[in-house]
C-alpha atoms as a PDB file:
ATOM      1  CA  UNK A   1      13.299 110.221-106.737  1.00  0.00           C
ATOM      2  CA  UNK A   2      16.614 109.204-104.972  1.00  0.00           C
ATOM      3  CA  UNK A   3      14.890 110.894-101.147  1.00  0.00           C
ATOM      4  CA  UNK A   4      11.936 108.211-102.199  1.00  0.00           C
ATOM      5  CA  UNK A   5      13.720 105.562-103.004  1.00  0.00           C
ATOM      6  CA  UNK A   6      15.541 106.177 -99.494  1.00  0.00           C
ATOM      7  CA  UNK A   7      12.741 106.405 -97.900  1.00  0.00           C
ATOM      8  CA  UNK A   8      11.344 103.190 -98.915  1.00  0.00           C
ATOM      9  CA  UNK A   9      14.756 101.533 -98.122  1.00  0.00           C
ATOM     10  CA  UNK A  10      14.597 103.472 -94.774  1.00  0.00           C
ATOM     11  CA  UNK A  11      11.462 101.413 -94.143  1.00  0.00           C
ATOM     12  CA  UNK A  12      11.917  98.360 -95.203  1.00  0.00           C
ATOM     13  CA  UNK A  13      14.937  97.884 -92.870  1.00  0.00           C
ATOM     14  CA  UNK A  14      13.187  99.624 -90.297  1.00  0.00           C
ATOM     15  CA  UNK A  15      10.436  96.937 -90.830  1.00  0.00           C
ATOM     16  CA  UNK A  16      12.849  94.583 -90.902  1.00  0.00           C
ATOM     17  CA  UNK A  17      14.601  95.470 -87.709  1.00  0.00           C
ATOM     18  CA  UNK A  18      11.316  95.495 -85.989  1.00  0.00           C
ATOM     19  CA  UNK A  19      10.656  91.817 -87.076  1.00  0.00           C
ATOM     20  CA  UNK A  20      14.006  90.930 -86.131  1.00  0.00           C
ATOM     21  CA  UNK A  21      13.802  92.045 -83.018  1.00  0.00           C
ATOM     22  CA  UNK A  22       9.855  90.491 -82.601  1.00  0.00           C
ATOM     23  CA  UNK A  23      11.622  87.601 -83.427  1.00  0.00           C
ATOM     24  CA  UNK A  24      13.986  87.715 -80.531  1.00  0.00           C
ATOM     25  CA  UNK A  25      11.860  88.428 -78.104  1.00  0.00           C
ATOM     26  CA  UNK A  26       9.496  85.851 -78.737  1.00  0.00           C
ATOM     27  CA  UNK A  27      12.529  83.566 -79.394  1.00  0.00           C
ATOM     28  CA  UNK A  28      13.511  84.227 -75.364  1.00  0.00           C
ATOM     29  CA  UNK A  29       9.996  83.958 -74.517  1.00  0.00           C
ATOM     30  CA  UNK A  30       9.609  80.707 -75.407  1.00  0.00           C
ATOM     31  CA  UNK A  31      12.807  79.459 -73.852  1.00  0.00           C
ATOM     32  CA  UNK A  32      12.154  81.202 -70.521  1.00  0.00           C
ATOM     33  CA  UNK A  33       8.587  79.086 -70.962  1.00  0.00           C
ATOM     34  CA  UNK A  34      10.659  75.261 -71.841  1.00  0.00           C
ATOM     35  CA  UNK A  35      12.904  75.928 -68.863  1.00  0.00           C
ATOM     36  CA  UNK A  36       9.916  76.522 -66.838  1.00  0.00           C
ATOM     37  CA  UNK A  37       8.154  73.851 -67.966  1.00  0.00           C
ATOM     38  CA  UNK A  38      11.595  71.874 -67.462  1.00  0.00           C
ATOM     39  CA  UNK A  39      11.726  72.799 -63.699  1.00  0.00           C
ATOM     40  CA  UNK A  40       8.284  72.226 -63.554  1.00  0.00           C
ATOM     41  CA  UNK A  41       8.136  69.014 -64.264  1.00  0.00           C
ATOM     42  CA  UNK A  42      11.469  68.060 -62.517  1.00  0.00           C
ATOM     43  CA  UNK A  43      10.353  69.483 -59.752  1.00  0.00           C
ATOM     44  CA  UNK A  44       7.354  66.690 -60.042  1.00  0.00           C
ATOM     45  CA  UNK A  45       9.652  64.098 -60.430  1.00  0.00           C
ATOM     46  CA  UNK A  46      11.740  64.707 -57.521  1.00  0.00           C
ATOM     47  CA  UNK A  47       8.031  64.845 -55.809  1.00  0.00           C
ATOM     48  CA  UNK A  48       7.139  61.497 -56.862  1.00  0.00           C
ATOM     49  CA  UNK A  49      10.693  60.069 -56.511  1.00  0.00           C
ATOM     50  CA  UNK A  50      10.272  61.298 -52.929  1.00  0.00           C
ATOM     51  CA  UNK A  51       6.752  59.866 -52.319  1.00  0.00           C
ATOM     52  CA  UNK A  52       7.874  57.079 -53.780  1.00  0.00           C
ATOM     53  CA  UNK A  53      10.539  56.374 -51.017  1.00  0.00           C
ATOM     54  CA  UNK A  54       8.176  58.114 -48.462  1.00  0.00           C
ATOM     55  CA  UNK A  55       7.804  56.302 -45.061  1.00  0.00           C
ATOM     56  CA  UNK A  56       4.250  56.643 -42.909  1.00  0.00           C
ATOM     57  CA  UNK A  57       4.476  56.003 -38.753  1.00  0.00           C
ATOM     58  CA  UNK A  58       1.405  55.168 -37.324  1.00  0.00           C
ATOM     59  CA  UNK A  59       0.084  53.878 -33.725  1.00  0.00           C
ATOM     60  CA  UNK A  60      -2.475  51.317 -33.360  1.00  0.00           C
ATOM     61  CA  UNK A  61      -4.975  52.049 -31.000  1.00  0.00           C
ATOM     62  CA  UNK A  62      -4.333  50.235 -27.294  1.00  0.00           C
ATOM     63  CA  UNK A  63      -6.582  49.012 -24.681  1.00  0.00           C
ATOM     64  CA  UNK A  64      -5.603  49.486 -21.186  1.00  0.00           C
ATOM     65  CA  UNK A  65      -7.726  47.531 -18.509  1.00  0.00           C
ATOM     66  CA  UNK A  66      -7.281  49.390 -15.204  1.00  0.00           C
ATOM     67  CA  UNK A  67      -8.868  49.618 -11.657  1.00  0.00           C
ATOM     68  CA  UNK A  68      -8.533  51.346  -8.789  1.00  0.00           C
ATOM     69  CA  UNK A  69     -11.113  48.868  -7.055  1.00  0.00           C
ATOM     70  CA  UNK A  70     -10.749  45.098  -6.247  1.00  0.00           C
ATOM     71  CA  UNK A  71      -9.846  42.977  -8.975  1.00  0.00           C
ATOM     72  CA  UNK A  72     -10.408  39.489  -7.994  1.00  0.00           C
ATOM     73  CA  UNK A  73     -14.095  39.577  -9.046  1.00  0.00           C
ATOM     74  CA  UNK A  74     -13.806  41.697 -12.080  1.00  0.00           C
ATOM     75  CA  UNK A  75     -16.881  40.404 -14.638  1.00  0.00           C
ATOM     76  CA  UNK A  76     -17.056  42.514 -17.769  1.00  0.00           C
ATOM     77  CA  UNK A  77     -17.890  41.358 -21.068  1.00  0.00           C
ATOM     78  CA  UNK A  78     -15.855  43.563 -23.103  1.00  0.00           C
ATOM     79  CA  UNK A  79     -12.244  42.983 -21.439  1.00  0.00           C
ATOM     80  CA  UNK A  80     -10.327  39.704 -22.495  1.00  0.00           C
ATOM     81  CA  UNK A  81     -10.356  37.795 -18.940  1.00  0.00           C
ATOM     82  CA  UNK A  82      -6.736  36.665 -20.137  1.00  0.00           C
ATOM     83  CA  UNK A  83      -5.878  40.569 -20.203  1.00  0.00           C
ATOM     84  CA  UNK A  84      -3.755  41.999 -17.827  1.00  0.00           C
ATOM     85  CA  UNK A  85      -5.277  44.811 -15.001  1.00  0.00           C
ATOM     86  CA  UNK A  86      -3.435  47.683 -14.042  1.00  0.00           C
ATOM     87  CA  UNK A  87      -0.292  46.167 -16.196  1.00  0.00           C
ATOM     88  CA  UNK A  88       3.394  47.901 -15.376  1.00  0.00           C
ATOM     89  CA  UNK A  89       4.138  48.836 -18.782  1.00  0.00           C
ATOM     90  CA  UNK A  90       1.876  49.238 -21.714  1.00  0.00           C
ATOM     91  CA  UNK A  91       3.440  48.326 -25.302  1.00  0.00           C
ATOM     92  CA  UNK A  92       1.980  50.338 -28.405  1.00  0.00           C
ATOM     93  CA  UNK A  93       2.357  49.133 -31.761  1.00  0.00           C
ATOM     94  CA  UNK A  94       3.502  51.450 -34.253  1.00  0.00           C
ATOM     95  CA  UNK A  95       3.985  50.264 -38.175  1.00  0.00           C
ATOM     96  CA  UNK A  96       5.633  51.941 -41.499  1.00  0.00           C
ATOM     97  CA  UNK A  97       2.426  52.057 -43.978  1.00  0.00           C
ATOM     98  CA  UNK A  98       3.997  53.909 -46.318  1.00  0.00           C
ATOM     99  CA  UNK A  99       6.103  52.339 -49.588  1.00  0.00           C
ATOM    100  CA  UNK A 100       9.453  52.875 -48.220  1.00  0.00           C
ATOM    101  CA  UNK A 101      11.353  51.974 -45.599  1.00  0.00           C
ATOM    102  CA  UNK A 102      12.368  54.055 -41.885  1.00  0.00           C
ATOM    103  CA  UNK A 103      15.436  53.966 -40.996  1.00  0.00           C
ATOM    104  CA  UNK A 104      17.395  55.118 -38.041  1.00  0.00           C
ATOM    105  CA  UNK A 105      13.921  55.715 -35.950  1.00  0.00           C
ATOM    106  CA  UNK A 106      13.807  57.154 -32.705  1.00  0.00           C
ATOM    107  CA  UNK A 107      10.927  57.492 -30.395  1.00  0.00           C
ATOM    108  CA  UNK A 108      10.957  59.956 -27.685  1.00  0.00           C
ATOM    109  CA  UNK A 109       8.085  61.710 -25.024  1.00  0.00           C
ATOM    110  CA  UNK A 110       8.000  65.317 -23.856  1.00  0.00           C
ATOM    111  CA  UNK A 111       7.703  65.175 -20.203  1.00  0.00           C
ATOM    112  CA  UNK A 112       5.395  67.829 -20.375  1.00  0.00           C
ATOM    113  CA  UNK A 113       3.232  65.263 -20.826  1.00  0.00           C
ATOM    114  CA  UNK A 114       3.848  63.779 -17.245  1.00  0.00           C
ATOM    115  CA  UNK A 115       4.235  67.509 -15.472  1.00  0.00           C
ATOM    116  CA  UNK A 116       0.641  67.608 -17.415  1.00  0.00           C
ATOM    117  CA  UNK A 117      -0.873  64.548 -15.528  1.00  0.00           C
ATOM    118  CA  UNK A 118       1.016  65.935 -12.197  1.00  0.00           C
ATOM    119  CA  UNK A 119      -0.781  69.172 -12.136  1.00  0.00           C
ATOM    120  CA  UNK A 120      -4.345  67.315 -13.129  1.00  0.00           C
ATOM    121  CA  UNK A 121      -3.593  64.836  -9.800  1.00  0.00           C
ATOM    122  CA  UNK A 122      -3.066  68.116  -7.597  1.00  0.00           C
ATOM    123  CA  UNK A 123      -6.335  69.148  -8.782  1.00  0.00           C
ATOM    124  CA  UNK A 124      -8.082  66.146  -8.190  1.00  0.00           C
ATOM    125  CA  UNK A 125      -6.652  65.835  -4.838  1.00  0.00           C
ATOM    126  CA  UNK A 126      -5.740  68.921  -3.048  1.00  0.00           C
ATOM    127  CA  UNK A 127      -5.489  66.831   0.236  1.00  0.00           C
ATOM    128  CA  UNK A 128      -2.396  64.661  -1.599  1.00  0.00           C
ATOM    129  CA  UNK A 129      -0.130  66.589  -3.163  1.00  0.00           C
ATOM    130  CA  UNK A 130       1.900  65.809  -5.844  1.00  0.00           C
ATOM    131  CA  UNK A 131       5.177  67.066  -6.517  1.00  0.00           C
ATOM    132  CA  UNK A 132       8.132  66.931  -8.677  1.00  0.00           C
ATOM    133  CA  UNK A 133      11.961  68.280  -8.585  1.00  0.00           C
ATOM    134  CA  UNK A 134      14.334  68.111 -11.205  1.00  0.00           C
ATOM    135  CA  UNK A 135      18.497  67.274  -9.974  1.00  0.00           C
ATOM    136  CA  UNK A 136      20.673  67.351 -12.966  1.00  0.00           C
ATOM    137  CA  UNK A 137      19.746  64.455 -15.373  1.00  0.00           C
ATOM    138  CA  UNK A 138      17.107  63.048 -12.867  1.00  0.00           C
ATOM    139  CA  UNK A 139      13.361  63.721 -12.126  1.00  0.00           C
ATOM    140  CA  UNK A 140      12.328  62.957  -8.131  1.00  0.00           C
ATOM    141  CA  UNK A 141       8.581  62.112  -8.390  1.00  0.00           C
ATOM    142  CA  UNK A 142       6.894  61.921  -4.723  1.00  0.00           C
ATOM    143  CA  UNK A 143       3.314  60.149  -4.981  1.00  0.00           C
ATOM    144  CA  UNK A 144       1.537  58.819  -1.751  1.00  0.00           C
ATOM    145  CA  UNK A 145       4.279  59.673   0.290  1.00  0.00           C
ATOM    146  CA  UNK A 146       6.407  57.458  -2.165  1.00  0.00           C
ATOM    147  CA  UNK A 147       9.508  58.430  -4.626  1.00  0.00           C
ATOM    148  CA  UNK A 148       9.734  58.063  -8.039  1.00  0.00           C
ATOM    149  CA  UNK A 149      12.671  58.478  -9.956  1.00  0.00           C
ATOM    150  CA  UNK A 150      13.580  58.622 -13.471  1.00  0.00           C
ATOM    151  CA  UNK A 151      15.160  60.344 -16.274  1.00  0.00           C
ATOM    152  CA  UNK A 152      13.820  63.417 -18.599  1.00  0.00           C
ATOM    153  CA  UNK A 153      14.933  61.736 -21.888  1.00  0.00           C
ATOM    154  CA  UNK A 154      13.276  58.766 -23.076  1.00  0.00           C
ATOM    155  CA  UNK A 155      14.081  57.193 -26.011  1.00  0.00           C
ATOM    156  CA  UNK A 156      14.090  54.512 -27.830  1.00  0.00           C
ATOM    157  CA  UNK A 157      15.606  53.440 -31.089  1.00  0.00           C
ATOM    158  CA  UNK A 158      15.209  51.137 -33.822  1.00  0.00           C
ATOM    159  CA  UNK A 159      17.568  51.038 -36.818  1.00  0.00           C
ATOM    160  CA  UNK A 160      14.417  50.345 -39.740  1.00  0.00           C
ATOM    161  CA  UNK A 161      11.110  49.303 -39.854  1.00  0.00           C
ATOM    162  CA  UNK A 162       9.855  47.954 -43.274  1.00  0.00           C
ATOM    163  CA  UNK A 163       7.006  49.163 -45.021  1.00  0.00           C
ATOM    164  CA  UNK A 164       3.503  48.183 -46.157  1.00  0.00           C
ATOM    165  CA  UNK A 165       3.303  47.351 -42.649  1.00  0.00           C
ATOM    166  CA  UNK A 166       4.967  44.465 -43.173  1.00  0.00           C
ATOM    167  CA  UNK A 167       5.959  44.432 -39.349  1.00  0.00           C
ATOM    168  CA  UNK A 168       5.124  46.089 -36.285  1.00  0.00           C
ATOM    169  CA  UNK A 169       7.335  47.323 -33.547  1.00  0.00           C
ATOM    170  CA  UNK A 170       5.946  48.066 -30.029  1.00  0.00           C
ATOM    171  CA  UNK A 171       6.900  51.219 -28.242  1.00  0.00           C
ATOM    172  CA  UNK A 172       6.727  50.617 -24.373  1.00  0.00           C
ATOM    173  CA  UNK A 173       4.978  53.905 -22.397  1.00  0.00           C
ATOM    174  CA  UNK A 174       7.741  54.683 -19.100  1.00  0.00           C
ATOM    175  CA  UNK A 175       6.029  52.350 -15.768  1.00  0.00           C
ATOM    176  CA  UNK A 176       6.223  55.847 -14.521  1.00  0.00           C
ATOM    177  CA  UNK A 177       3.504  56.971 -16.950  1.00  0.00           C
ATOM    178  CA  UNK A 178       1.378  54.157 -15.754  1.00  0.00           C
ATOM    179  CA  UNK A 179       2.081  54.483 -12.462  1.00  0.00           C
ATOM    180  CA  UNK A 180       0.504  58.045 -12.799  1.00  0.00           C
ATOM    181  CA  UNK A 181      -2.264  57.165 -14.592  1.00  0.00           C
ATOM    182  CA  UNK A 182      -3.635  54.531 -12.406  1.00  0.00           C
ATOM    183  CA  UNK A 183      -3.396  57.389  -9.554  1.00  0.00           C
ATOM    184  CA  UNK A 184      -5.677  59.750 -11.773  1.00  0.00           C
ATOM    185  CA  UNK A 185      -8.339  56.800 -12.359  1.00  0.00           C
ATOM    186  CA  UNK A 186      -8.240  55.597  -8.728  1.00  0.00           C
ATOM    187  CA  UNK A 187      -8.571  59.469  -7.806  1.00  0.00           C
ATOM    188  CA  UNK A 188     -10.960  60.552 -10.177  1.00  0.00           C
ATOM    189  CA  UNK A 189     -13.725  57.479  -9.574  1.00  0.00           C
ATOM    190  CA  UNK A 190     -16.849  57.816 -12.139  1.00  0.00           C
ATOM    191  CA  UNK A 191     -15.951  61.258 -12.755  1.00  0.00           C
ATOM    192  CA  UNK A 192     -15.091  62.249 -16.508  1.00  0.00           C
ATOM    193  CA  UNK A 193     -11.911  63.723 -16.670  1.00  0.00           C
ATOM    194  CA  UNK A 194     -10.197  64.920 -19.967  1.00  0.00           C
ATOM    195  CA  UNK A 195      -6.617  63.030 -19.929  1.00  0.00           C
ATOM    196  CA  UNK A 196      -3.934  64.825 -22.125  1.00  0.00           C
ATOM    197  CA  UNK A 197      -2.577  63.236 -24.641  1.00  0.00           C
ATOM    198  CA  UNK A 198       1.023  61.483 -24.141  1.00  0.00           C
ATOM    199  CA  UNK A 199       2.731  63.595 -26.952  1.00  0.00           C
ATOM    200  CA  UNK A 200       5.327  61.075 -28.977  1.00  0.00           C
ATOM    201  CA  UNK A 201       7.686  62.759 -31.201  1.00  0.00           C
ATOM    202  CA  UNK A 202       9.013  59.868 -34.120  1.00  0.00           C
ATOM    203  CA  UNK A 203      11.762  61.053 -35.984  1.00  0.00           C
ATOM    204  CA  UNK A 204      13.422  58.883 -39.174  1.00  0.00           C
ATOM    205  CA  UNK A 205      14.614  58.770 -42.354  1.00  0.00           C
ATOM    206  CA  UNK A 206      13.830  57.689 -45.559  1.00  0.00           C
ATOM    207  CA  UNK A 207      16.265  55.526 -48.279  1.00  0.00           C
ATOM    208  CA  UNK A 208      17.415  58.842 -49.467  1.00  0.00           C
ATOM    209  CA  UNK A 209      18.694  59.708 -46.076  1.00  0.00           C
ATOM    210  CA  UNK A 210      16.080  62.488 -46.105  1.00  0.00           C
ATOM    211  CA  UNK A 211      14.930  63.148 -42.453  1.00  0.00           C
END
């Protein structure tokens, strides 16, 4: 009677233990799940507080009149007669659409860009050839027999730009880059030539000093 009653006992805090222990485990379950959820959802907070203070550069597409011809008789119905021709600097505006401000903007080229549009006159034109040297800080340009000199780095800053596009800010393409361009046109006539693409790197930050 005593080994049964033992036995019994034996179980029942076996049972027990095992319950206990279910318990536990389940217990640090479901905490491991609420600090989850927890991180989950302030890691969707952060999100939105971030989206919320997000800035959004764009450009706003430019028209450029040029010719390579004469000019003093130019009749076309789509250009603005008050437009200028072959203009010496060409000013793109840019605005903030997103819902927070950019601050501490700068806007910079690659020259590849322009080493680009060198290499596409050389093939346009293998009797002119176009060539380029690099001294220090300085690039040395020679088109038509004529120097062109200027530097690398191009920049230019502004300290914030609101948003909604609230207000615009024009960022002025190098005379060089003109310059060039109206050489490919006048070289290339009615021929369709694929331009690249004058690659613009815009770098800023947002209220939260995120970059």
């Amino acid at each position: 009677m005593d080994n049964l009653l033992k036995s019994v006992k034996d179980k029942l805090l076996l049972k027990k233990e095992i319950i206990k222990t279910s318990i536990e485990i389940f217990t640090n379950f479901a905490t491991i799940i609420s600090a989850i959820v927890v991180l989950f959802t302030l890691w969707e907070m952060q999100i939105q507080r971030n989206n919320a203070y997000m800035p959004d550069i764009i450009f706003e597409p430019t028209q450029v009149n040029i010719s390579w011809g004469d000019t003093t008789n130019i009749v076309n119905p789509f250009v603005n007669p008050e437009e200028v021709v072959n203009p010496i600097s060409v000013k793109v505006p840019s605005r903030n659409v997103g819902v927070g401000v950019a601050k501490h903007l700068t806007y910079s080229i690659d020259i590849s860009t322009y080493i680009d549009w060198i290499e596409l006159c050389k093939e346009l034109n293998d009797e002119n050839q176009y060539t380029y040297t690099r001294n220090e800080n300085q690039y040395a340009v020679t088109i038509n027999n004529t120097d062109i000199m200027f530097s690398p780095t191009y920049e230019i800053n502004k300290v914030f730009l609101l948003p909604n596009a609230e207000e615009s800010f024009d960022f002025v393409i190098p005379i060089q880059y003109i310059t060039l361009l109206q050489e490919i046109y006048s070289i290339r006539g009615r021929e369709h030539v694929v331009i690249p693409n004058i690659k613009v790197l815009v770098t800023f930050t947002d209220v939260q000093g995120i970059k």
